[in-house]
PDB file of N, CA and C in Angstrom:
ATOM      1  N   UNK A   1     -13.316  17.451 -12.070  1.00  0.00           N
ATOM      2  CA  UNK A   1     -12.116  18.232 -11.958  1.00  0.00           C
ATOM      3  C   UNK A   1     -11.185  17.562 -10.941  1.00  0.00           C
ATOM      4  N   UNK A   2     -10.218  17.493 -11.123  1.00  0.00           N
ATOM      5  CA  UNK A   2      -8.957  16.892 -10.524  1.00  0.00           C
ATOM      6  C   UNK A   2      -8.425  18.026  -9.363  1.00  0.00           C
ATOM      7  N   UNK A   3      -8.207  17.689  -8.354  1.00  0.00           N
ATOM      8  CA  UNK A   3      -7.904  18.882  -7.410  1.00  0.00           C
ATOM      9  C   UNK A   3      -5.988  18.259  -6.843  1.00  0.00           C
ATOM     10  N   UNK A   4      -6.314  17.186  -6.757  1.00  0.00           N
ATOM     11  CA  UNK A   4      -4.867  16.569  -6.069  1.00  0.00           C
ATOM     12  C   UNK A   4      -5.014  15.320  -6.484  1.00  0.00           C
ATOM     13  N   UNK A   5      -3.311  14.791  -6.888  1.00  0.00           N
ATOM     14  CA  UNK A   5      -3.085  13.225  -7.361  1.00  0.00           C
ATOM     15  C   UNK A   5      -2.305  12.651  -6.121  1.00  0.00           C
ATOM     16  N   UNK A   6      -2.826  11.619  -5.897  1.00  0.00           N
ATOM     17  CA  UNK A   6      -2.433  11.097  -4.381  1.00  0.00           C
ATOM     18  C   UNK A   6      -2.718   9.650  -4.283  1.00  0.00           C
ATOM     19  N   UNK A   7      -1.453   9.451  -3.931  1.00  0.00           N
ATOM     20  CA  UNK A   7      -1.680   7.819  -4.379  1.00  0.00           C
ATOM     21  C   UNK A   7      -2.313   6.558  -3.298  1.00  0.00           C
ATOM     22  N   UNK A   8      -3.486   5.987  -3.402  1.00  0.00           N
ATOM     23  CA  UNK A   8      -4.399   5.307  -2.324  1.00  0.00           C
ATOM     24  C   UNK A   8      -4.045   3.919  -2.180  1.00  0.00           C
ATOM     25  N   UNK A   9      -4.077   3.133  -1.104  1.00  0.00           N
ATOM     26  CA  UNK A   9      -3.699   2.470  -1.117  1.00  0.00           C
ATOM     27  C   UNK A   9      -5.357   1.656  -0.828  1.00  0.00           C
ATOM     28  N   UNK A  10      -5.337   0.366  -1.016  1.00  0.00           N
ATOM     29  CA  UNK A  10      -6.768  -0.666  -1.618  1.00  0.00           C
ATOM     30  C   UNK A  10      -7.586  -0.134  -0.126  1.00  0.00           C
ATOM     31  N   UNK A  11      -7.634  -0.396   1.172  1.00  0.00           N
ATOM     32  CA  UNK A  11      -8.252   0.238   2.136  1.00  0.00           C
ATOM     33  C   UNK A  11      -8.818   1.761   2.334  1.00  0.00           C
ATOM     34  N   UNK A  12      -7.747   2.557   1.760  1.00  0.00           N
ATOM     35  CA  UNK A  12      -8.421   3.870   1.631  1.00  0.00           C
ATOM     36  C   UNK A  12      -9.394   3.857   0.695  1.00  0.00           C
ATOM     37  N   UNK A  13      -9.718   2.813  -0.563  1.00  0.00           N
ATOM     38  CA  UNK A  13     -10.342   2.885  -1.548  1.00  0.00           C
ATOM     39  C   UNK A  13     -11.553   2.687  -0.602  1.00  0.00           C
ATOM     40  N   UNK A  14     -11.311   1.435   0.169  1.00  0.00           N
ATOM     41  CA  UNK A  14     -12.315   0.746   0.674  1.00  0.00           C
ATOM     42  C   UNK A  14     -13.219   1.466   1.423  1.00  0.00           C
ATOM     43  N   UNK A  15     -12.746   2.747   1.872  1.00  0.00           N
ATOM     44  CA  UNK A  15     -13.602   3.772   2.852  1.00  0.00           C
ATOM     45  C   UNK A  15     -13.738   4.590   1.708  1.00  0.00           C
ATOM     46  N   UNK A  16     -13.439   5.289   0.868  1.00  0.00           N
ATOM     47  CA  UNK A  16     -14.324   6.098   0.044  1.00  0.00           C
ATOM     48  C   UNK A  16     -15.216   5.304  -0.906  1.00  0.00           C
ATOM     49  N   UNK A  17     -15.494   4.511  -0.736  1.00  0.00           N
ATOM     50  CA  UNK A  17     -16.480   3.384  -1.765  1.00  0.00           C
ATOM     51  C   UNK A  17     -17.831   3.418  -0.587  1.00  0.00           C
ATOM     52  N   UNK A  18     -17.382   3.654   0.444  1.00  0.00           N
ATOM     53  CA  UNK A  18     -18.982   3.689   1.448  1.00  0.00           C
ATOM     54  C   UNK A  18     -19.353   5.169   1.702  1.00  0.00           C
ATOM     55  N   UNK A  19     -19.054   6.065   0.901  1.00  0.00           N
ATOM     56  CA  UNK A  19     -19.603   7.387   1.027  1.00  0.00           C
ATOM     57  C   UNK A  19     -20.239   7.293  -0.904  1.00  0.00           C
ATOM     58  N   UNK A  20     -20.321   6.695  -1.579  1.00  0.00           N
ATOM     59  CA  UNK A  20     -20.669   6.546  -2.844  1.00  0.00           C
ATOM     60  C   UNK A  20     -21.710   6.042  -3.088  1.00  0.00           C
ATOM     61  N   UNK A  21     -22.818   6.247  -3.416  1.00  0.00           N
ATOM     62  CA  UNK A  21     -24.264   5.577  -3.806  1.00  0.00           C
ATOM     63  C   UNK A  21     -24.151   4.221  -4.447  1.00  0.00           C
ATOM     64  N   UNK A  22     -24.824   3.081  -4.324  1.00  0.00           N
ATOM     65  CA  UNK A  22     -24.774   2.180  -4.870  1.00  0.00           C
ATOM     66  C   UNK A  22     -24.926   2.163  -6.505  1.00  0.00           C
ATOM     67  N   UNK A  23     -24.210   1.394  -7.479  1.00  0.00           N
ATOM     68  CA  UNK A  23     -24.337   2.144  -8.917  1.00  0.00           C
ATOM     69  C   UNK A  23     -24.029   0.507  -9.247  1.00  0.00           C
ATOM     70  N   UNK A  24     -23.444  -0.011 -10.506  1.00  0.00           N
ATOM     71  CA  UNK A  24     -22.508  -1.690 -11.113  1.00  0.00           C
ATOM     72  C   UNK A  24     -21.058  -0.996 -11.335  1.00  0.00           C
ATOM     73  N   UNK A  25     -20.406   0.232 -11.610  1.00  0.00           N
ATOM     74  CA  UNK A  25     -19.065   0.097 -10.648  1.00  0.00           C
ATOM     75  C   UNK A  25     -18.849   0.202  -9.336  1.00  0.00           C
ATOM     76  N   UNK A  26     -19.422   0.652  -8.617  1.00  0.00           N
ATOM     77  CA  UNK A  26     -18.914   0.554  -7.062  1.00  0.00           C
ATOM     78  C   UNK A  26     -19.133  -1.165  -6.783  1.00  0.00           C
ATOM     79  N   UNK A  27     -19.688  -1.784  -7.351  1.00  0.00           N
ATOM     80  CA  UNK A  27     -20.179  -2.913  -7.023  1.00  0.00           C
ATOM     81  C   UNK A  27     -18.981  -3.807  -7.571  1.00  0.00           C
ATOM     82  N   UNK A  28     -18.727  -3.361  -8.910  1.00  0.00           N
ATOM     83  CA  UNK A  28     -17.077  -4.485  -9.308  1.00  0.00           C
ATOM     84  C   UNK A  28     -16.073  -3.888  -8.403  1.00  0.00           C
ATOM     85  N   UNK A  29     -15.864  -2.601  -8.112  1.00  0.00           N
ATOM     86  CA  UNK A  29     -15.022  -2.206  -7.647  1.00  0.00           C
ATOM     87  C   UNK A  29     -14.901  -2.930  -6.070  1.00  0.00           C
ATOM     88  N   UNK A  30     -16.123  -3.277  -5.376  1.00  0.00           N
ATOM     89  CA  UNK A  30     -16.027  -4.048  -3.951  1.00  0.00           C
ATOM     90  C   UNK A  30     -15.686  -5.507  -4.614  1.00  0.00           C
ATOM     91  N   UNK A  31     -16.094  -6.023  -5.890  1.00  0.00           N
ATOM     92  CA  UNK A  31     -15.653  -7.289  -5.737  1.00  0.00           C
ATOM     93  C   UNK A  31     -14.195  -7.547  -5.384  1.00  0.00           C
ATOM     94  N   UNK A  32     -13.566  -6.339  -6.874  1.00  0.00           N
ATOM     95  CA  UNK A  32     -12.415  -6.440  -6.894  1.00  0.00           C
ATOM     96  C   UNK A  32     -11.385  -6.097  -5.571  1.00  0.00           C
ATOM     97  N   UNK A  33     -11.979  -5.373  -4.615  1.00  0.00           N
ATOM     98  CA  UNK A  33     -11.397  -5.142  -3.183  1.00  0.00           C
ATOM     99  C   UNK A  33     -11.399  -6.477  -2.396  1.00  0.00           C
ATOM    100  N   UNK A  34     -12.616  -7.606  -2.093  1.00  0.00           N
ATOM    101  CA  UNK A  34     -12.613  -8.597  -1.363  1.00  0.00           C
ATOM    102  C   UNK A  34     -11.692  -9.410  -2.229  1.00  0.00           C
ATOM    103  N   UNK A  35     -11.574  -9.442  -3.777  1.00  0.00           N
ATOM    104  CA  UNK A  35     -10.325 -10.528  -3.954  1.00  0.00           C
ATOM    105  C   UNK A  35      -9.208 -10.115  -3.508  1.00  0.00           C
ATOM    106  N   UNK A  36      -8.388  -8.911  -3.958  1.00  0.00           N
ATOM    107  CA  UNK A  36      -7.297  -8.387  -3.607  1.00  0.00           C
ATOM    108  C   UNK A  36      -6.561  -7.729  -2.539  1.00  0.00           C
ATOM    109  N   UNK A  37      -7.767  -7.674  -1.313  1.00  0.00           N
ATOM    110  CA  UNK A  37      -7.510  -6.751  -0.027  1.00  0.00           C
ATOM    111  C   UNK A  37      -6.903  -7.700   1.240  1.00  0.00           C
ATOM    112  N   UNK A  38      -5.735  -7.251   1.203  1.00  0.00           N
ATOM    113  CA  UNK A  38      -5.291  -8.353   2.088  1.00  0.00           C
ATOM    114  C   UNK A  38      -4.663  -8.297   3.505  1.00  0.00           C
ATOM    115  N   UNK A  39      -4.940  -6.923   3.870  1.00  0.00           N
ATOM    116  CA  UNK A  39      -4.748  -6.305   5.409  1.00  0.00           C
ATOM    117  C   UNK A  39      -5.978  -5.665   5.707  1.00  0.00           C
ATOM    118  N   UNK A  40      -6.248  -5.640   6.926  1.00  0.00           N
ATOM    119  CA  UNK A  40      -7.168  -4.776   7.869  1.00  0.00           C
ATOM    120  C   UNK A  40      -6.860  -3.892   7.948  1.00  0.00           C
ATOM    121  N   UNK A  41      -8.057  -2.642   8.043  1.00  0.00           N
ATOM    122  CA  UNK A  41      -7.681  -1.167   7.803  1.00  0.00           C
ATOM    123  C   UNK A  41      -6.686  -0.468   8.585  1.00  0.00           C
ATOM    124  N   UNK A  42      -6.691  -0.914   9.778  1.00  0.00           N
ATOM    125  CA  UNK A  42      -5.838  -0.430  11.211  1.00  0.00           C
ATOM    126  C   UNK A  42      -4.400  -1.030  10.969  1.00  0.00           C
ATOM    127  N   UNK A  43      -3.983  -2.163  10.530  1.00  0.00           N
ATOM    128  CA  UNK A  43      -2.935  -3.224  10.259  1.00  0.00           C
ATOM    129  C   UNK A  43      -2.123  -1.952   8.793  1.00  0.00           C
ATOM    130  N   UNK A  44      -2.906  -1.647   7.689  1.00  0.00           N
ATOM    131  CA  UNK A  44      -2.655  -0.839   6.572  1.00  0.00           C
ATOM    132  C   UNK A  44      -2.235   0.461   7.594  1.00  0.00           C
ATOM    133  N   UNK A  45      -3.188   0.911   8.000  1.00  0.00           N
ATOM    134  CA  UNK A  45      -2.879   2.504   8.616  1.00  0.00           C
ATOM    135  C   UNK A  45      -1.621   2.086   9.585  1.00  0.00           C
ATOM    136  N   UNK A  46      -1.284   1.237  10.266  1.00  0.00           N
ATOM    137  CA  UNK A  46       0.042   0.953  10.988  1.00  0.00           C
ATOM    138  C   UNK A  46       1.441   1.354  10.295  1.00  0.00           C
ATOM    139  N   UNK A  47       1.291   0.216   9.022  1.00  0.00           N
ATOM    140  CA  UNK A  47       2.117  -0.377   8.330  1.00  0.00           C
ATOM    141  C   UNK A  47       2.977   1.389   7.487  1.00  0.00           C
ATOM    142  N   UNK A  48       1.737   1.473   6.830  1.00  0.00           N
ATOM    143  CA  UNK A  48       2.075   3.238   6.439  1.00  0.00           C
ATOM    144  C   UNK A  48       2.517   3.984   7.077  1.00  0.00           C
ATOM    145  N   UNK A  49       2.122   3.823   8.147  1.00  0.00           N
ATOM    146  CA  UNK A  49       2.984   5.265   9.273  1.00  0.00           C
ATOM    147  C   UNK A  49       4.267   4.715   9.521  1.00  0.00           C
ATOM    148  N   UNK A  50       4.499   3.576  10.052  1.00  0.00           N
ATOM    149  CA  UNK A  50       5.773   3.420  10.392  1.00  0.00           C
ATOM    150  C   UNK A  50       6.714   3.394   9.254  1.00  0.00           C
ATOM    151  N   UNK A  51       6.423   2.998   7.820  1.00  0.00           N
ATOM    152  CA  UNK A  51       7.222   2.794   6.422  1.00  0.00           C
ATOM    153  C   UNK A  51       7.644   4.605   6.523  1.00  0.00           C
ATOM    154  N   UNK A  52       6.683   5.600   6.537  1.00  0.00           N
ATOM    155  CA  UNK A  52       6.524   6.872   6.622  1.00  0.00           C
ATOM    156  C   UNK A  52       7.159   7.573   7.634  1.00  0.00           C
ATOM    157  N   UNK A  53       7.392   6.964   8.859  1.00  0.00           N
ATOM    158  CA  UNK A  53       8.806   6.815   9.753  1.00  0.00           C
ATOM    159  C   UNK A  53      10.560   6.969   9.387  1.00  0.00           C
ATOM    160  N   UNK A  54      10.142   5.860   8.613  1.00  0.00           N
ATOM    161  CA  UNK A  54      11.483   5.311   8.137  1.00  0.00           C
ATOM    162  C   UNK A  54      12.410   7.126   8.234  1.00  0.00           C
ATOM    163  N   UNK A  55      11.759   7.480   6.931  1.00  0.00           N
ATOM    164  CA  UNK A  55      12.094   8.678   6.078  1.00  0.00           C
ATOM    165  C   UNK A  55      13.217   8.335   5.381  1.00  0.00           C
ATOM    166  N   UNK A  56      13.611   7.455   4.223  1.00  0.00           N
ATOM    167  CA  UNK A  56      14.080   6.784   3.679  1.00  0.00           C
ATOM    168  C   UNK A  56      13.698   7.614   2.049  1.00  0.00           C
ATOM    169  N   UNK A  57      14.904   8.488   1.455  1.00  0.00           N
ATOM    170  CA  UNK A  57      14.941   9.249   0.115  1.00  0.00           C
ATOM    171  C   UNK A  57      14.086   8.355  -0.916  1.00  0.00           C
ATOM    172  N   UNK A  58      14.621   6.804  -0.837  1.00  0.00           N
ATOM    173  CA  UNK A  58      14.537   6.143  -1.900  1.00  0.00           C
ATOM    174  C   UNK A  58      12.839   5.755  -2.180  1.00  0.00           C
ATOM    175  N   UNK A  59      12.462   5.814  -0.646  1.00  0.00           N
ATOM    176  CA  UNK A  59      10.757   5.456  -0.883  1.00  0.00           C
ATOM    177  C   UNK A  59       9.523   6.452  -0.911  1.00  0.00           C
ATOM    178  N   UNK A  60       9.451   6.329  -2.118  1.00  0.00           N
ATOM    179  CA  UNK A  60       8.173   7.597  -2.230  1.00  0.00           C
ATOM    180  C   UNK A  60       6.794   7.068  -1.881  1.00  0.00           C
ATOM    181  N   UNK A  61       5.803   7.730  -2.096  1.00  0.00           N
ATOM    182  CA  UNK A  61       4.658   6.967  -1.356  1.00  0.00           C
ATOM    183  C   UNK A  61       3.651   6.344  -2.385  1.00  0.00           C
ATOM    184  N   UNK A  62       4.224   6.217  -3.405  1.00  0.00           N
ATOM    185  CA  UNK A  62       3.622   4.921  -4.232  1.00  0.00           C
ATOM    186  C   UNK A  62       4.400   3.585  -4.176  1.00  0.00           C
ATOM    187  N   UNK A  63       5.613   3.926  -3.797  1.00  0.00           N
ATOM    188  CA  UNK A  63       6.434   2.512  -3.199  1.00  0.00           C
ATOM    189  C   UNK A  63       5.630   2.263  -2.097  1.00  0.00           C
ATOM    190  N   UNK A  64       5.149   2.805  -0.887  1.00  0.00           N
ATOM    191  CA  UNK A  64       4.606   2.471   0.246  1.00  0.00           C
ATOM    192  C   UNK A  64       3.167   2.066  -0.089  1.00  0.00           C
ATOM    193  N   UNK A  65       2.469   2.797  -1.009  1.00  0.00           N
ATOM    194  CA  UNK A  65       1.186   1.859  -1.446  1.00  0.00           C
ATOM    195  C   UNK A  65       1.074   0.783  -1.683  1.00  0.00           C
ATOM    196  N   UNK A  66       2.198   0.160  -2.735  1.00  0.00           N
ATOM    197  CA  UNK A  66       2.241  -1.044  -3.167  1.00  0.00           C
ATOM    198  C   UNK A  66       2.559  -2.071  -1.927  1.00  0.00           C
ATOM    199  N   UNK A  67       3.576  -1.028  -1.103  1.00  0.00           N
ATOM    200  CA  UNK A  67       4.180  -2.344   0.282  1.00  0.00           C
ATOM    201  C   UNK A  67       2.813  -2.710   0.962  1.00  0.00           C
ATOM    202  N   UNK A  68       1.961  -1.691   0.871  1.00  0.00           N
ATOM    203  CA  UNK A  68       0.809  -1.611   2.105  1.00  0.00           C
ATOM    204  C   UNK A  68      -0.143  -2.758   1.443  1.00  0.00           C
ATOM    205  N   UNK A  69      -0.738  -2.275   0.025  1.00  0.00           N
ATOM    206  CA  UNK A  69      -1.205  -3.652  -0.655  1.00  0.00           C
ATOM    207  C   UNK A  69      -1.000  -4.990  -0.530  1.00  0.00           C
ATOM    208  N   UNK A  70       0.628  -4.950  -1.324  1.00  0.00           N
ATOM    209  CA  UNK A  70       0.760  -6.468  -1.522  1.00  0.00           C
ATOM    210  C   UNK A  70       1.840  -7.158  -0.404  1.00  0.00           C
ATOM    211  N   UNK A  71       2.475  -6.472   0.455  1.00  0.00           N
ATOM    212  CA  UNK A  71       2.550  -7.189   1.841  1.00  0.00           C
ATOM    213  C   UNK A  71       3.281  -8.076   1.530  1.00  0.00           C
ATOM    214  N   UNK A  72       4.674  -7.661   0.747  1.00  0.00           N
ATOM    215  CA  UNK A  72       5.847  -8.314   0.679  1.00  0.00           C
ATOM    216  C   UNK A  72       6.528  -8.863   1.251  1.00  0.00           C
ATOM    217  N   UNK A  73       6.739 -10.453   1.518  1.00  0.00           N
ATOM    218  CA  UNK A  73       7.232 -11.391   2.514  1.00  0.00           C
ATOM    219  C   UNK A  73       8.697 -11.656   2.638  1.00  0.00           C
ATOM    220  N   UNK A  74       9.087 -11.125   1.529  1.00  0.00           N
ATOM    221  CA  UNK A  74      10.886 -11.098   0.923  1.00  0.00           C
ATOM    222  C   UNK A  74      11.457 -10.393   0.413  1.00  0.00           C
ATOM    223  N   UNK A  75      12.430 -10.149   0.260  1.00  0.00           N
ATOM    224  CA  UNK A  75      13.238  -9.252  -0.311  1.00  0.00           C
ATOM    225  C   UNK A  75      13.102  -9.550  -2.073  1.00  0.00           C
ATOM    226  N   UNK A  76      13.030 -10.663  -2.345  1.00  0.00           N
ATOM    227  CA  UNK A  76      12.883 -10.637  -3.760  1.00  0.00           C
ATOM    228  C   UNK A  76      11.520 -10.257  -4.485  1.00  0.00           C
ATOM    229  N   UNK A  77      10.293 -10.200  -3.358  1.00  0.00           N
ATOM    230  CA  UNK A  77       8.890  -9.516  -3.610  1.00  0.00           C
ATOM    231  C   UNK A  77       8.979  -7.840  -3.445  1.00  0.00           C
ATOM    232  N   UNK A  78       9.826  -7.777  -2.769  1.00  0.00           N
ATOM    233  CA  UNK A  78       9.878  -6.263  -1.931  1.00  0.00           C
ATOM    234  C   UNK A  78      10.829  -5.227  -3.268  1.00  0.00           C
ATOM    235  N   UNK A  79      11.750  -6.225  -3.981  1.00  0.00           N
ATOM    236  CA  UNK A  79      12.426  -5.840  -5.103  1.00  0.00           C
ATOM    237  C   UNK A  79      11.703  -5.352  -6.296  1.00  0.00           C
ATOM    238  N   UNK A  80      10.448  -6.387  -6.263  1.00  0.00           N
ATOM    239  CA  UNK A  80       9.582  -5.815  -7.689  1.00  0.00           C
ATOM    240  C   UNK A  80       9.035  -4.614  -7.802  1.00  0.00           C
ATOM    241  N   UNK A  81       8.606  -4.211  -6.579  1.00  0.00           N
ATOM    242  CA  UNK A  81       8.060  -2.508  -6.290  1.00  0.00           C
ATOM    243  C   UNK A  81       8.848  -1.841  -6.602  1.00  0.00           C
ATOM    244  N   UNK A  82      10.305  -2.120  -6.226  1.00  0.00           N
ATOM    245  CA  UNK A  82      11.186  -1.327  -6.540  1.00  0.00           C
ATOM    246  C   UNK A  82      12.203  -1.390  -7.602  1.00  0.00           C
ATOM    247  N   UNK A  83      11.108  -1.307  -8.818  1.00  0.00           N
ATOM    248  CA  UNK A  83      11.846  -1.382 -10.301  1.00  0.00           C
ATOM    249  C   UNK A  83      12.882  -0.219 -10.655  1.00  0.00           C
ATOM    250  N   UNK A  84      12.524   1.203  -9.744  1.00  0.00           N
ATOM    251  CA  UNK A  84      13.286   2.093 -10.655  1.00  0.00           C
ATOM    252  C   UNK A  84      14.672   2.818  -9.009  1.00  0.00           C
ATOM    253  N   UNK A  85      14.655   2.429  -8.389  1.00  0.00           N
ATOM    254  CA  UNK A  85      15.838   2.001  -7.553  1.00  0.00           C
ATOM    255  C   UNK A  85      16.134   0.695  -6.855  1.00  0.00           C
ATOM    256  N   UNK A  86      17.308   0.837  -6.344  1.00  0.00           N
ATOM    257  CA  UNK A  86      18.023  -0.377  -5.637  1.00  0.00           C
ATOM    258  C   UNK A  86      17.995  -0.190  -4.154  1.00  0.00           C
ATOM    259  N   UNK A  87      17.267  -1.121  -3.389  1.00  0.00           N
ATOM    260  CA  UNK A  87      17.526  -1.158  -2.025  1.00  0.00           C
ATOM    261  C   UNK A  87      18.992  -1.794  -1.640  1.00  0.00           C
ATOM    262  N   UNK A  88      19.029  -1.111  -0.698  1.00  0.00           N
ATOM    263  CA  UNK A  88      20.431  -1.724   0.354  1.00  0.00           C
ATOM    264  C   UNK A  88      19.569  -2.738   1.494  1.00  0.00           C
ATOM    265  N   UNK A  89      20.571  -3.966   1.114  1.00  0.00           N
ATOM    266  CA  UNK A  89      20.206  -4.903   2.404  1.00  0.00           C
ATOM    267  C   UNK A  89      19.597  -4.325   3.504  1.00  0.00           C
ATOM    268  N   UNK A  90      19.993  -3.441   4.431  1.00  0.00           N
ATOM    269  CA  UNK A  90      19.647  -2.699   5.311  1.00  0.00           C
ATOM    270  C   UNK A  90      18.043  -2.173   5.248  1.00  0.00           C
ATOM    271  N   UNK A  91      17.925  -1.121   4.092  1.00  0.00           N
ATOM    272  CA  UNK A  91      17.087  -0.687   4.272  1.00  0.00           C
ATOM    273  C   UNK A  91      15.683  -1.969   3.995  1.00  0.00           C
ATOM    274  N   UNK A  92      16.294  -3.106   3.020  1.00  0.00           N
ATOM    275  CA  UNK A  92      15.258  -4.089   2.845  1.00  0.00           C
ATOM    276  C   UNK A  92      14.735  -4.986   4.144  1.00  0.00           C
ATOM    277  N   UNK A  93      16.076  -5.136   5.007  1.00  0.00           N
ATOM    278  CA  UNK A  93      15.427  -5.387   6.027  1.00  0.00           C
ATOM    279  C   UNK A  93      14.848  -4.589   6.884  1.00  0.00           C
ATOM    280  N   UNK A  94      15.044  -3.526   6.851  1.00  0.00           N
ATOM    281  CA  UNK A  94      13.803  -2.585   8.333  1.00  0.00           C
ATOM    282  C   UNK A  94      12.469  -2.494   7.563  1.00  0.00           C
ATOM    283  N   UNK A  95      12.144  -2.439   5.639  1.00  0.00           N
ATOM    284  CA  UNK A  95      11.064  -2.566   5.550  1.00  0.00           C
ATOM    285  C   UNK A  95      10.381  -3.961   5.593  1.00  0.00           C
ATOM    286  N   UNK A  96      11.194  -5.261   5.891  1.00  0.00           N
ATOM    287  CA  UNK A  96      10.458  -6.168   5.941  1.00  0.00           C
ATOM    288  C   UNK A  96      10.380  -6.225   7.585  1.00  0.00           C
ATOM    289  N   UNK A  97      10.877  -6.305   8.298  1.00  0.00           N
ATOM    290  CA  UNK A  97      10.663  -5.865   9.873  1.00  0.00           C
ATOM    291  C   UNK A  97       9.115  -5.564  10.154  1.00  0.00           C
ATOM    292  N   UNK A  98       8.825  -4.205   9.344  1.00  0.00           N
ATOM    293  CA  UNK A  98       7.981  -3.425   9.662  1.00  0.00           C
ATOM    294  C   UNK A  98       6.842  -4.185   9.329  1.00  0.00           C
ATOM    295  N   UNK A  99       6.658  -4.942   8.195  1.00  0.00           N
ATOM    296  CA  UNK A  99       5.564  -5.706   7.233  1.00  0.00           C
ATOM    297  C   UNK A  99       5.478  -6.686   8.621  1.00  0.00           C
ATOM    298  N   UNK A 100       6.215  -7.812   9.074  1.00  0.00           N
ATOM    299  CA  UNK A 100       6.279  -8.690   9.245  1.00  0.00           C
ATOM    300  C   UNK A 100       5.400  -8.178  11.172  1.00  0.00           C
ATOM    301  N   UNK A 101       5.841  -7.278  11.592  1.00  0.00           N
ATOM    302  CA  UNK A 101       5.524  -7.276  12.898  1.00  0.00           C
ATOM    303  C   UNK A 101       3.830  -7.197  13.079  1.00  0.00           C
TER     304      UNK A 101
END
């Protein structure tokens, strides 16, 4: 049963995967975390709060999952997340600020 849809970002996965019994998906599922995981849990939990700071209309918090994931180095990476609005220069730079510090 589904109680709440809430969107996780690859580290939060990474802590509910160690409350889960060992099974062959939890096991692809860690592979697939060591290829694709590319911040430290504390570095992710940073990055989120301060994006979550912002308070910025345009970014919902599956835009901030993806920032927290894939750790967009540019504005033209930072653009692909954001297929269904347009950032303003401005706001592209305080979220790359935030990535970058």
């Amino acid at each position: 049963m589904i109680l709440d849809r809430k969107p996780l970002d690859l580290n939060e996965v990474q802590e509910i995967l160690k409350d889960i019994p060992e099974n062959e998906k939890k096991t692809q599922m860690e592979v697939y975390l060591k290829k694709f995981l590319k911040t430290k849990t504390e570095k992710a939990k940073k990055v989120k709060e301060e994006l979550e700071k912002l308070d910025l209309l345009k970014i919902k918090n599956e835009h901030i999952v993806k920032i927290v994931d894939l750790m967009p180095e540019d504005a033209s990476d930072l653009n692909k997340i954001f297929t269904d609005v347009s950032l303003t220069e401005d706001e592209t730079n305080k979220i790359l600020d935030i990535i970058k510090k």
